[in-house]
Structures are given as C-alpha cells and as structure tokens.
N, C-alpha and C. Protein backbone atom coordinates (compact mmCIF):
# COMPACT_ATOMS: atom_id res chain seq x y z
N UNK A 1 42.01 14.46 25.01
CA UNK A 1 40.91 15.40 25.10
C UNK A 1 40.03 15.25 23.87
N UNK A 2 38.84 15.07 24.08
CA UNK A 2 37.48 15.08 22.74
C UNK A 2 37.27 16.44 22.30
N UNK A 3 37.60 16.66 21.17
CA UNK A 3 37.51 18.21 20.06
C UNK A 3 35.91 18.33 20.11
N UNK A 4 35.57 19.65 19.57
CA UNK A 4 34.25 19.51 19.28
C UNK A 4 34.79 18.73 17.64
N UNK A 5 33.67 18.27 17.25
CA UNK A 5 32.98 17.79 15.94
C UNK A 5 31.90 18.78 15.27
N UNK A 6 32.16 19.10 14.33
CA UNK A 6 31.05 19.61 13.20
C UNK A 6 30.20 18.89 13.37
N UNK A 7 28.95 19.65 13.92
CA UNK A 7 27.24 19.18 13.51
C UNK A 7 27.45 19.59 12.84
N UNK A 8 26.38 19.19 11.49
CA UNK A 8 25.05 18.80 10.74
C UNK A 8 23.99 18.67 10.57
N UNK A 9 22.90 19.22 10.13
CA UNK A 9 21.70 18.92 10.59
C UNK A 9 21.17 18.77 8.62
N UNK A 10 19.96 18.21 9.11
CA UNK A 10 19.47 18.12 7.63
C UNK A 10 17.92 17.42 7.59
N UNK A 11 17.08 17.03 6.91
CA UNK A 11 16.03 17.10 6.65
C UNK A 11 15.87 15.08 6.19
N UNK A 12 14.77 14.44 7.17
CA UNK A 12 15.03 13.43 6.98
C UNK A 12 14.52 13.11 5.78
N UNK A 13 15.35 12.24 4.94
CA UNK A 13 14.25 11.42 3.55
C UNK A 13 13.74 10.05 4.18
N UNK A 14 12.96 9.35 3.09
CA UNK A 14 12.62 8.45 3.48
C UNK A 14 13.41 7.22 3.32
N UNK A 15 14.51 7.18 2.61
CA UNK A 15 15.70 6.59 3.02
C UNK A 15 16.55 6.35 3.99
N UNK A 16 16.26 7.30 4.35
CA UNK A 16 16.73 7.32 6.00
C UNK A 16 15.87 6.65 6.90
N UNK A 17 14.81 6.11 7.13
CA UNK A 17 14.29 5.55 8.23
C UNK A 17 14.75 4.77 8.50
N UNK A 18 14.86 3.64 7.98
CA UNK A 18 15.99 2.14 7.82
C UNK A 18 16.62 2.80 9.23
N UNK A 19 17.81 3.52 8.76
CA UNK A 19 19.12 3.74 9.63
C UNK A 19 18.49 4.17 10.63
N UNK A 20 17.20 5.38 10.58
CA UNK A 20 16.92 5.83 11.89
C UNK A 20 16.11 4.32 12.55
N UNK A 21 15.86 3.50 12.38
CA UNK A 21 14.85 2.22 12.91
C UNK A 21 15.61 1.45 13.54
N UNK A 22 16.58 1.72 13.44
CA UNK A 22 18.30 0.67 13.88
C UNK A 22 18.21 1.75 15.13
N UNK A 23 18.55 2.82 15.35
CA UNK A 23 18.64 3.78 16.38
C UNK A 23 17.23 3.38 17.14
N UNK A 24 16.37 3.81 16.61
CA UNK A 24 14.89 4.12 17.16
C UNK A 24 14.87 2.62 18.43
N UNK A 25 15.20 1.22 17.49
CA UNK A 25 14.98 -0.05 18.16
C UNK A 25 15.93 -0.05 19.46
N UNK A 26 16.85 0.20 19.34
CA UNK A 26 18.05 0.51 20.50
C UNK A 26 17.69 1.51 21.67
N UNK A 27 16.74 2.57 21.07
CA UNK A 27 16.68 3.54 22.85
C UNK A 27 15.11 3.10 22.93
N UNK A 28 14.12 2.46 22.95
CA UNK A 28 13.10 2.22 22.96
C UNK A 28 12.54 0.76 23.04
N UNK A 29 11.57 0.86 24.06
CA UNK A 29 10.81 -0.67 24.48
C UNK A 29 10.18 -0.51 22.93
N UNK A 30 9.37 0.37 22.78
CA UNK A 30 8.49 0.39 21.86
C UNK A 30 8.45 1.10 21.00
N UNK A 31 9.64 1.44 20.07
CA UNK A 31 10.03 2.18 18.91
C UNK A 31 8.80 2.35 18.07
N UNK A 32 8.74 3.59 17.92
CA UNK A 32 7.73 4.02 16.35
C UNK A 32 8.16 3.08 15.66
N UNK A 33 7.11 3.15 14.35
CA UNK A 33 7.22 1.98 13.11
C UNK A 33 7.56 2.82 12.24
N UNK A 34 7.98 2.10 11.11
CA UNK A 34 8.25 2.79 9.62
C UNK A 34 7.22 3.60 9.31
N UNK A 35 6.07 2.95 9.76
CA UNK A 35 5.15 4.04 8.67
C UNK A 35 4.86 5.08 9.54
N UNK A 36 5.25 5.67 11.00
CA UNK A 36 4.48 6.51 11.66
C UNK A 36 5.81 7.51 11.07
N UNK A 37 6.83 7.21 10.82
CA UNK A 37 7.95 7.83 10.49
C UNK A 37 7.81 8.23 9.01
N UNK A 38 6.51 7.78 8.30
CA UNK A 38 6.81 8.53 6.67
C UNK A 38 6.00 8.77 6.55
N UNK A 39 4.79 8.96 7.52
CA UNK A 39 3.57 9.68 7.71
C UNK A 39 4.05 10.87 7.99
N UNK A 40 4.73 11.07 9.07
CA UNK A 40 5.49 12.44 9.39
C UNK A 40 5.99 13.08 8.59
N UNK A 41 7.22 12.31 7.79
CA UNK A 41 7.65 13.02 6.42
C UNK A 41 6.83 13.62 5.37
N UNK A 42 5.82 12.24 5.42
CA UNK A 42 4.66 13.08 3.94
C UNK A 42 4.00 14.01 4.40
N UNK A 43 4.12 14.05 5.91
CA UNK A 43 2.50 14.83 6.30
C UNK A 43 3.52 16.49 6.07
N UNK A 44 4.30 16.39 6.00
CA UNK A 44 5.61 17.32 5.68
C UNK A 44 5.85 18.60 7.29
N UNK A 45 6.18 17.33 8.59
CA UNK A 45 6.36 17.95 9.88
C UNK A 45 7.67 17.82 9.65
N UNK A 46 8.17 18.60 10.66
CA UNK A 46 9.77 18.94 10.57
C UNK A 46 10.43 17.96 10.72
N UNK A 47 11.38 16.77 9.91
CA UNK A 47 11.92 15.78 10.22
C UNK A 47 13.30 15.84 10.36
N UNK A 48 14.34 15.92 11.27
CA UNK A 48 15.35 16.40 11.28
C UNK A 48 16.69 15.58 11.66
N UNK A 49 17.57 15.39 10.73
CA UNK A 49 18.48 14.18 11.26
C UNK A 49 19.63 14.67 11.70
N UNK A 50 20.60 14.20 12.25
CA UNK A 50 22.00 15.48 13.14
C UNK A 50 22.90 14.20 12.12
N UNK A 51 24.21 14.76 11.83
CA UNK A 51 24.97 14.01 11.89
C UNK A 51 26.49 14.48 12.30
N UNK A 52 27.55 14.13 12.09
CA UNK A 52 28.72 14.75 12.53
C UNK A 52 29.55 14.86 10.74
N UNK A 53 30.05 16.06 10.17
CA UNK A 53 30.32 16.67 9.03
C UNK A 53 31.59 15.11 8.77
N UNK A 54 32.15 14.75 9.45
CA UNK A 54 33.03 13.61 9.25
C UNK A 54 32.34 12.24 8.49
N UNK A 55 31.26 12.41 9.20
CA UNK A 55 30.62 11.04 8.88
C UNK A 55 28.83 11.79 8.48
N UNK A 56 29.22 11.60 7.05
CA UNK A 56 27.56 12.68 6.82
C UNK A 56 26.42 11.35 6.83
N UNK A 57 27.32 9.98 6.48
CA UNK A 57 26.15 9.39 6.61
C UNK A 57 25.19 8.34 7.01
N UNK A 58 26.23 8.55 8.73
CA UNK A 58 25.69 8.19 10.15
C UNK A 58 25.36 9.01 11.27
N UNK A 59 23.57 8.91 10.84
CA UNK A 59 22.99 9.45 11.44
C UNK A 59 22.89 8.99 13.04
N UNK A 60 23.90 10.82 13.60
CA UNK A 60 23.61 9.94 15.18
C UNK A 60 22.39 10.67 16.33
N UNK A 61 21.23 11.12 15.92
CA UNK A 61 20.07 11.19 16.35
C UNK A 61 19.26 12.18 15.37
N UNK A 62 17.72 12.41 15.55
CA UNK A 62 16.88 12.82 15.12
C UNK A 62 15.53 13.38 15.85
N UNK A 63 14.69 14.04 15.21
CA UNK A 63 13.59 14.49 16.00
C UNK A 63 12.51 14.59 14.98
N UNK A 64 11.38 14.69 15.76
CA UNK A 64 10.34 14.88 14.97
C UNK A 64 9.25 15.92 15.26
N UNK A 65 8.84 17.05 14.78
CA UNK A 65 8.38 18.52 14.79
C UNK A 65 7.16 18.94 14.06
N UNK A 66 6.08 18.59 14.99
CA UNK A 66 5.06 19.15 14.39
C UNK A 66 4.56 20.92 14.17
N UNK A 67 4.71 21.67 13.24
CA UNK A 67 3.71 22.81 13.38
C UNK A 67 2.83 23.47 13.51
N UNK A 68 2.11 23.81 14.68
CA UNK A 68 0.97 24.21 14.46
C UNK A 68 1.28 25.73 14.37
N UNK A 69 -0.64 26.47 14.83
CA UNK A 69 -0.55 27.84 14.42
C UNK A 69 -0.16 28.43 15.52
N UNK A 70 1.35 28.76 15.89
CA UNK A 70 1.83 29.56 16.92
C UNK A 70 2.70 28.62 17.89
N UNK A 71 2.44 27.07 17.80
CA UNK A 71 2.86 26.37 18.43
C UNK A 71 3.35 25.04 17.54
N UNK A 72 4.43 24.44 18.05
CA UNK A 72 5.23 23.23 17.95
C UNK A 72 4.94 21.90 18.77
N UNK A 73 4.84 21.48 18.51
CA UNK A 73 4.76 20.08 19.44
C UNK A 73 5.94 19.08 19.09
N UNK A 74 6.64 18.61 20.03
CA UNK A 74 7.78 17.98 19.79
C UNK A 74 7.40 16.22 20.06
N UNK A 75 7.68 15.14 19.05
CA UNK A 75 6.61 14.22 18.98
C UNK A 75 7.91 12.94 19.25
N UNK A 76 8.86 13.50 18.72
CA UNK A 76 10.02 12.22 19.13
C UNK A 76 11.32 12.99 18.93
N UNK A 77 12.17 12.74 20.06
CA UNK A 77 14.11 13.45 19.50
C UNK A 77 14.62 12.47 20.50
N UNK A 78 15.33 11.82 19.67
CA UNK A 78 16.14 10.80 20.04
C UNK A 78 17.40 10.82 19.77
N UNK A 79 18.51 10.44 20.78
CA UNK A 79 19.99 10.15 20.16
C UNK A 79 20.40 8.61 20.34
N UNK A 80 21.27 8.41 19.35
CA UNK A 80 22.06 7.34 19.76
C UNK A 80 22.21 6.62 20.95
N UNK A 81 21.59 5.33 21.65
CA UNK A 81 22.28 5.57 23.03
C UNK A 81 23.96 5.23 23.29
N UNK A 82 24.60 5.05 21.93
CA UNK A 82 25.87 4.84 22.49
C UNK A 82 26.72 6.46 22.52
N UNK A 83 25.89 7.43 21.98
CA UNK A 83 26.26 8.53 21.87
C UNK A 83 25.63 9.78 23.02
N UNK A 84 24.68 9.15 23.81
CA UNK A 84 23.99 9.97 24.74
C UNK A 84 24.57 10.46 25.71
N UNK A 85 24.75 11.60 26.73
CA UNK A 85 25.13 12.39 27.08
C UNK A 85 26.50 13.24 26.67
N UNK A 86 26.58 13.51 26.00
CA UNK A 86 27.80 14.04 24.77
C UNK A 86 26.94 15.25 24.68
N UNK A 87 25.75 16.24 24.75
CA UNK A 87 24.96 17.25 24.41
C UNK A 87 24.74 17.22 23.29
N UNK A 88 24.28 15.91 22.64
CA UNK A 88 23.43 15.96 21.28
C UNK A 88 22.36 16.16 21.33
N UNK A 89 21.63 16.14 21.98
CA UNK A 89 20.00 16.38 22.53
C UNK A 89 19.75 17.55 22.59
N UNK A 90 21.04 18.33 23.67
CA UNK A 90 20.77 19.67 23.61
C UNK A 90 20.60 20.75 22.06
N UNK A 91 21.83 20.17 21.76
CA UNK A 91 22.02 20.50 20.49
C UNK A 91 21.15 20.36 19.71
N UNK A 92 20.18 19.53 19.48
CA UNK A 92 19.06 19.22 19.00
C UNK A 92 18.28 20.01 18.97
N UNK A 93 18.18 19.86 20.08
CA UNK A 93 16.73 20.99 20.75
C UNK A 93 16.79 22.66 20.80
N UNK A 94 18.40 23.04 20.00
CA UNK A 94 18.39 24.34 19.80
C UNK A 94 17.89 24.63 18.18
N UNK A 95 18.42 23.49 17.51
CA UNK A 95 18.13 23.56 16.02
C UNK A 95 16.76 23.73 16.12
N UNK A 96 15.38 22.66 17.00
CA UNK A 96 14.51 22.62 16.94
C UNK A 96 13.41 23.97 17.20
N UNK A 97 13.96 24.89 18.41
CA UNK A 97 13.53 26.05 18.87
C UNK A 97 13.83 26.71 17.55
N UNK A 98 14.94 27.25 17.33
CA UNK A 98 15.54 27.65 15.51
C UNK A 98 13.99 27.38 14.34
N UNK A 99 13.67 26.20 14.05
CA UNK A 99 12.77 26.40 13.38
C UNK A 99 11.60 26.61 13.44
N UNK A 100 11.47 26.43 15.21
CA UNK A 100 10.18 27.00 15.70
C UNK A 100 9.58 28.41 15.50
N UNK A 101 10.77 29.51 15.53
CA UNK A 101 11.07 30.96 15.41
C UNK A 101 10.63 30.99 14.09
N UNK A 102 11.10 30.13 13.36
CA UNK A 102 11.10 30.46 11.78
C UNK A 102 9.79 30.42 11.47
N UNK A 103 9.28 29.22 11.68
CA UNK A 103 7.63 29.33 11.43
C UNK A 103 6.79 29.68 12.79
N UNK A 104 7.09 30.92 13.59
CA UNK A 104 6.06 31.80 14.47
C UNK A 104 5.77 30.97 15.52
N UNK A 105 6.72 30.40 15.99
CA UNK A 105 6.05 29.39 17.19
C UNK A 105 6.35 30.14 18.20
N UNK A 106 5.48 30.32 18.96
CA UNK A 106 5.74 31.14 20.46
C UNK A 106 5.96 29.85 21.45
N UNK A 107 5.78 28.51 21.40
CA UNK A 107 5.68 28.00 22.09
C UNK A 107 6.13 26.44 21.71
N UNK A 108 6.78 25.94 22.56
CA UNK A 108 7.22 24.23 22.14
C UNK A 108 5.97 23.10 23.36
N UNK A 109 5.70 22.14 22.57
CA UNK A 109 5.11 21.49 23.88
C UNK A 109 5.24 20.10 23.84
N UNK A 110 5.96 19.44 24.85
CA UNK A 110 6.04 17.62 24.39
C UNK A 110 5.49 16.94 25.43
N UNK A 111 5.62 15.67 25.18
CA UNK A 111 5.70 14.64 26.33
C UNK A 111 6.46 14.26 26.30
N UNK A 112 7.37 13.38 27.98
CA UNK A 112 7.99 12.61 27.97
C UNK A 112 7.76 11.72 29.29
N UNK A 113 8.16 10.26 29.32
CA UNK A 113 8.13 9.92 30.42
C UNK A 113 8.28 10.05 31.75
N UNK A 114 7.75 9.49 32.48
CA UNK A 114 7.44 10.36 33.96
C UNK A 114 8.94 9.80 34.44
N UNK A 115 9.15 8.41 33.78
CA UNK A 115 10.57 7.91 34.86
C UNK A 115 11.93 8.19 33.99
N UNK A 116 11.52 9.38 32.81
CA UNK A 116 12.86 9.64 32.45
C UNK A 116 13.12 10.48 32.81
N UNK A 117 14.30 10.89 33.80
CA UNK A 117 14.47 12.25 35.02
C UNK A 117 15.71 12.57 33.99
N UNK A 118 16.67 11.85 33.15
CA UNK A 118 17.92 12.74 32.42
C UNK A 118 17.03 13.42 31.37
N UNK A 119 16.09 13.52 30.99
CA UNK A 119 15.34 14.07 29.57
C UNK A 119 14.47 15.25 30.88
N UNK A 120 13.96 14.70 31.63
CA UNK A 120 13.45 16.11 32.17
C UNK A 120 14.27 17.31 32.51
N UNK A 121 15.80 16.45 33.55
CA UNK A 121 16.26 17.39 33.63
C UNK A 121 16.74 18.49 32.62
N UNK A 122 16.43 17.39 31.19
CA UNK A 122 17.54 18.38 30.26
C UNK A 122 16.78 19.53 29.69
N UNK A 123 15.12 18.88 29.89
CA UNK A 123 14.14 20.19 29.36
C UNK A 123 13.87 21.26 30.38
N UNK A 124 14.05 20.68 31.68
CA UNK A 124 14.02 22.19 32.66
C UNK A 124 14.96 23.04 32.55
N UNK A 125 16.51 22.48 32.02
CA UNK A 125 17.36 23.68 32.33
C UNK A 125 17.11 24.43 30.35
N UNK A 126 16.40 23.98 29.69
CA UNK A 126 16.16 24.50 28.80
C UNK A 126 14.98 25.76 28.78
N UNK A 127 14.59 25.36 29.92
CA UNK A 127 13.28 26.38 30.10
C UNK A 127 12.00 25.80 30.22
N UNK A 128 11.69 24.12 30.03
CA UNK A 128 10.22 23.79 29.72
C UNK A 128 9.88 23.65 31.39
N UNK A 129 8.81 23.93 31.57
CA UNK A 129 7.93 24.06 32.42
C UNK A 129 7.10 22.64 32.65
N UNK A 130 6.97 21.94 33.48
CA UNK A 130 5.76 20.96 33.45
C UNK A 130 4.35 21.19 33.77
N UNK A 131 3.22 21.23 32.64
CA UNK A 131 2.12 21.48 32.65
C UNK A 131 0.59 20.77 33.03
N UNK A 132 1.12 19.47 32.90
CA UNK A 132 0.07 18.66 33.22
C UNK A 132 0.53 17.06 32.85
N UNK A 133 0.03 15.89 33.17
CA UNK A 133 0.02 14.66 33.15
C UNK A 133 -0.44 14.18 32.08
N UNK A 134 -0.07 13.09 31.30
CA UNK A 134 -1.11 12.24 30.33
C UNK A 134 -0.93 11.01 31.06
N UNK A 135 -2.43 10.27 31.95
CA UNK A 135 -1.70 8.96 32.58
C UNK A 135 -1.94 7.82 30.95
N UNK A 136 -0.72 6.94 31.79
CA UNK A 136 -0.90 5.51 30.81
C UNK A 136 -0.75 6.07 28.95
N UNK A 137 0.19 6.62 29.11
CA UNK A 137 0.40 7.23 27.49
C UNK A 137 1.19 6.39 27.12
N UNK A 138 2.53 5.97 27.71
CA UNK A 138 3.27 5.15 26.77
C UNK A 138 2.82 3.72 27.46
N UNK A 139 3.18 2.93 26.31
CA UNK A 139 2.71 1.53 27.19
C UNK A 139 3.84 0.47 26.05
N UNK A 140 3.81 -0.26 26.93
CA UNK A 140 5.07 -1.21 25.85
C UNK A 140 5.19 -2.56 27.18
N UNK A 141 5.19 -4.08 26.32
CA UNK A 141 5.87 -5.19 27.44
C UNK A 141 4.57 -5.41 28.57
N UNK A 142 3.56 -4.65 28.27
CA UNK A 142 2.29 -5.16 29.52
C UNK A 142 2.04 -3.81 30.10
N UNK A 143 3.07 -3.23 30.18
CA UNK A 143 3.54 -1.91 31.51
C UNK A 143 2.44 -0.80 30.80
N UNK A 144 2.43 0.05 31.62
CA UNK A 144 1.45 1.69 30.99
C UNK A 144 2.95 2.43 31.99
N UNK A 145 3.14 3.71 31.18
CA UNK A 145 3.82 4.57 32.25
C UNK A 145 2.89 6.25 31.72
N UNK A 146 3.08 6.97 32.47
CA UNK A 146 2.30 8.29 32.87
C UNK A 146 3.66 9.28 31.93
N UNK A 147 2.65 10.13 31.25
CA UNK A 147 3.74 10.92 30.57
C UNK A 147 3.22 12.11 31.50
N UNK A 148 4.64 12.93 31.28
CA UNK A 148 4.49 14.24 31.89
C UNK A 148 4.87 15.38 30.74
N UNK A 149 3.52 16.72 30.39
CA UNK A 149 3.56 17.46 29.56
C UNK A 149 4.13 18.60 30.19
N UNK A 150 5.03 19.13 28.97
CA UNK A 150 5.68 20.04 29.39
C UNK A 150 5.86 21.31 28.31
N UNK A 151 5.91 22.86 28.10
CA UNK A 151 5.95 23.54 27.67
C UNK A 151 6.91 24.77 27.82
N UNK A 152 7.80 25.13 26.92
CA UNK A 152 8.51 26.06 27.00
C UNK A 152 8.06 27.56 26.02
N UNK A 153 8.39 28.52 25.82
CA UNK A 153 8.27 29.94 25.15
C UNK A 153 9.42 29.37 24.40
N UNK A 154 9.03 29.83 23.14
CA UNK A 154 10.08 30.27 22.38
C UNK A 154 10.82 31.64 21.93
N UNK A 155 11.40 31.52 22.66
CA UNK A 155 12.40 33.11 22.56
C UNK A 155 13.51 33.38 21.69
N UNK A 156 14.02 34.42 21.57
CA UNK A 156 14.98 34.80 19.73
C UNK A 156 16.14 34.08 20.56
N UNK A 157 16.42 33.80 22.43
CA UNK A 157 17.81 33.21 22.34
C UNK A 157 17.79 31.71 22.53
N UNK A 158 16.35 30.93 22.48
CA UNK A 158 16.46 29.82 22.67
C UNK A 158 17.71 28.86 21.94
C-alpha cells in the first residue's frame, strides 16, 4: 500500500529552473524557455515548486501564478509525467487557490488545451467553468491546437 508523503511547497529560485527545464522538456512539445521562467520570477508572479519533505530537493512539479487586481491567472502547473496522476496537480491547485485568497483573488482564470481532457477533467471537478476559446494558441512541430479558457471563484474552501 502507498502512504501519503509529506508535501512541500516553496517558492521557486532561479536555481531551480535547470531542474524545473528537465521536467518542463518531458511533459511538453514546446516547453517554456529559461528566460520566460525568470521573467516570471523577477517579474515577482507566484512561482511555486511542490516537493515531497523526503526528498526536498527533487522537485516533482510546479506552477506559475500571475496576480492581478482581484484576479489570478494561472500561466503554467505542471507535474512530473512519471509522477502524474498520484493528485499532485490537485494538490497544487489547492496551494494555488490558498494564495489566491491571500492576495484578494475572487477569481482564477487559465488556459489549457482543447485535447487535454485529464487536465480539464481535473479543473471541472475543481469548479472551473469553461468560458471561451483562444483558437491556434499553442502551436509546437507545425501543429496550432485551440486552447480552451476557463474560470473558477475563489472561495475560503477552495
């Protein structure tokens, strides 16, 4: 039987990209670059790395959290894919609501791909709503795919 494990959560440095770029290259045609990842950091958006208290320093996913005034925009949360469906994502995405509250966000809003149905499903049973289309947003290998925007409330039990 698999125990739970101690999460971790913590605040990415820029030391950390390296390790997150090893992850990032593995679940992605077209992984962010280093620098869109320390633009984020400097631009000082919520950069957030998970790890398990055993191993503080293998990072096994991350996200990336913009603030605006009342609202969040969720810009990348990624796990491991040798670690994916284990509810690290979920888990993720509660820490993420968590600091949404903290800085007054009534509201989360992302994109994600139209043909990723395990990431949608995981934001509908979270509460996000689908709001509208971005066509030809991600593109990687020749291909364009259609993102689908989606928005949840942020509530004190998210």
């Amino acid at each position: 039987m698999h125990d739970k494990k101690t999460i971790i959560f913590n605040k990415i440095a820029a030391q950390d990209v390296k390790l997150i770029q090893d992850i990032e290259r593995q679940a992605y045609p077209n992984p962010w670059s280093d620098r869109i990842m320390l633009d984020c950091i400097n631009a000082g958006y919520q950069c957030i790395k998970m790890m398990r208290e055993e191993e503080p320093e293998k990072i096994i996913a991350y996200a990336f959290l913009m603030i605006g005034v009342e609202e969040s925009h969720l810009l990348n949360i990624t796990v491991d894919p040798q670690l994916q469906r284990q509810g690290l994502a979920k888990q993720m995405m509660h820490r993420l609501f968590l600091i949404s509250r903290i800085n007054r966000g009534k509201q989360m809003i992302l994109e994600v791909r139209a043909s990723n149905e395990a990431a949608i499903g995981l934001y509908q049973k979270l509460g996000f709503k689908k709001i509208g289309n971005r066509r030809n947003y991600y593109q990687y290998n020749g291909t364009k795919e259609d993102a689908v925007v989606m928005s949840c409330a942020v509530h004190k039990n998210s």
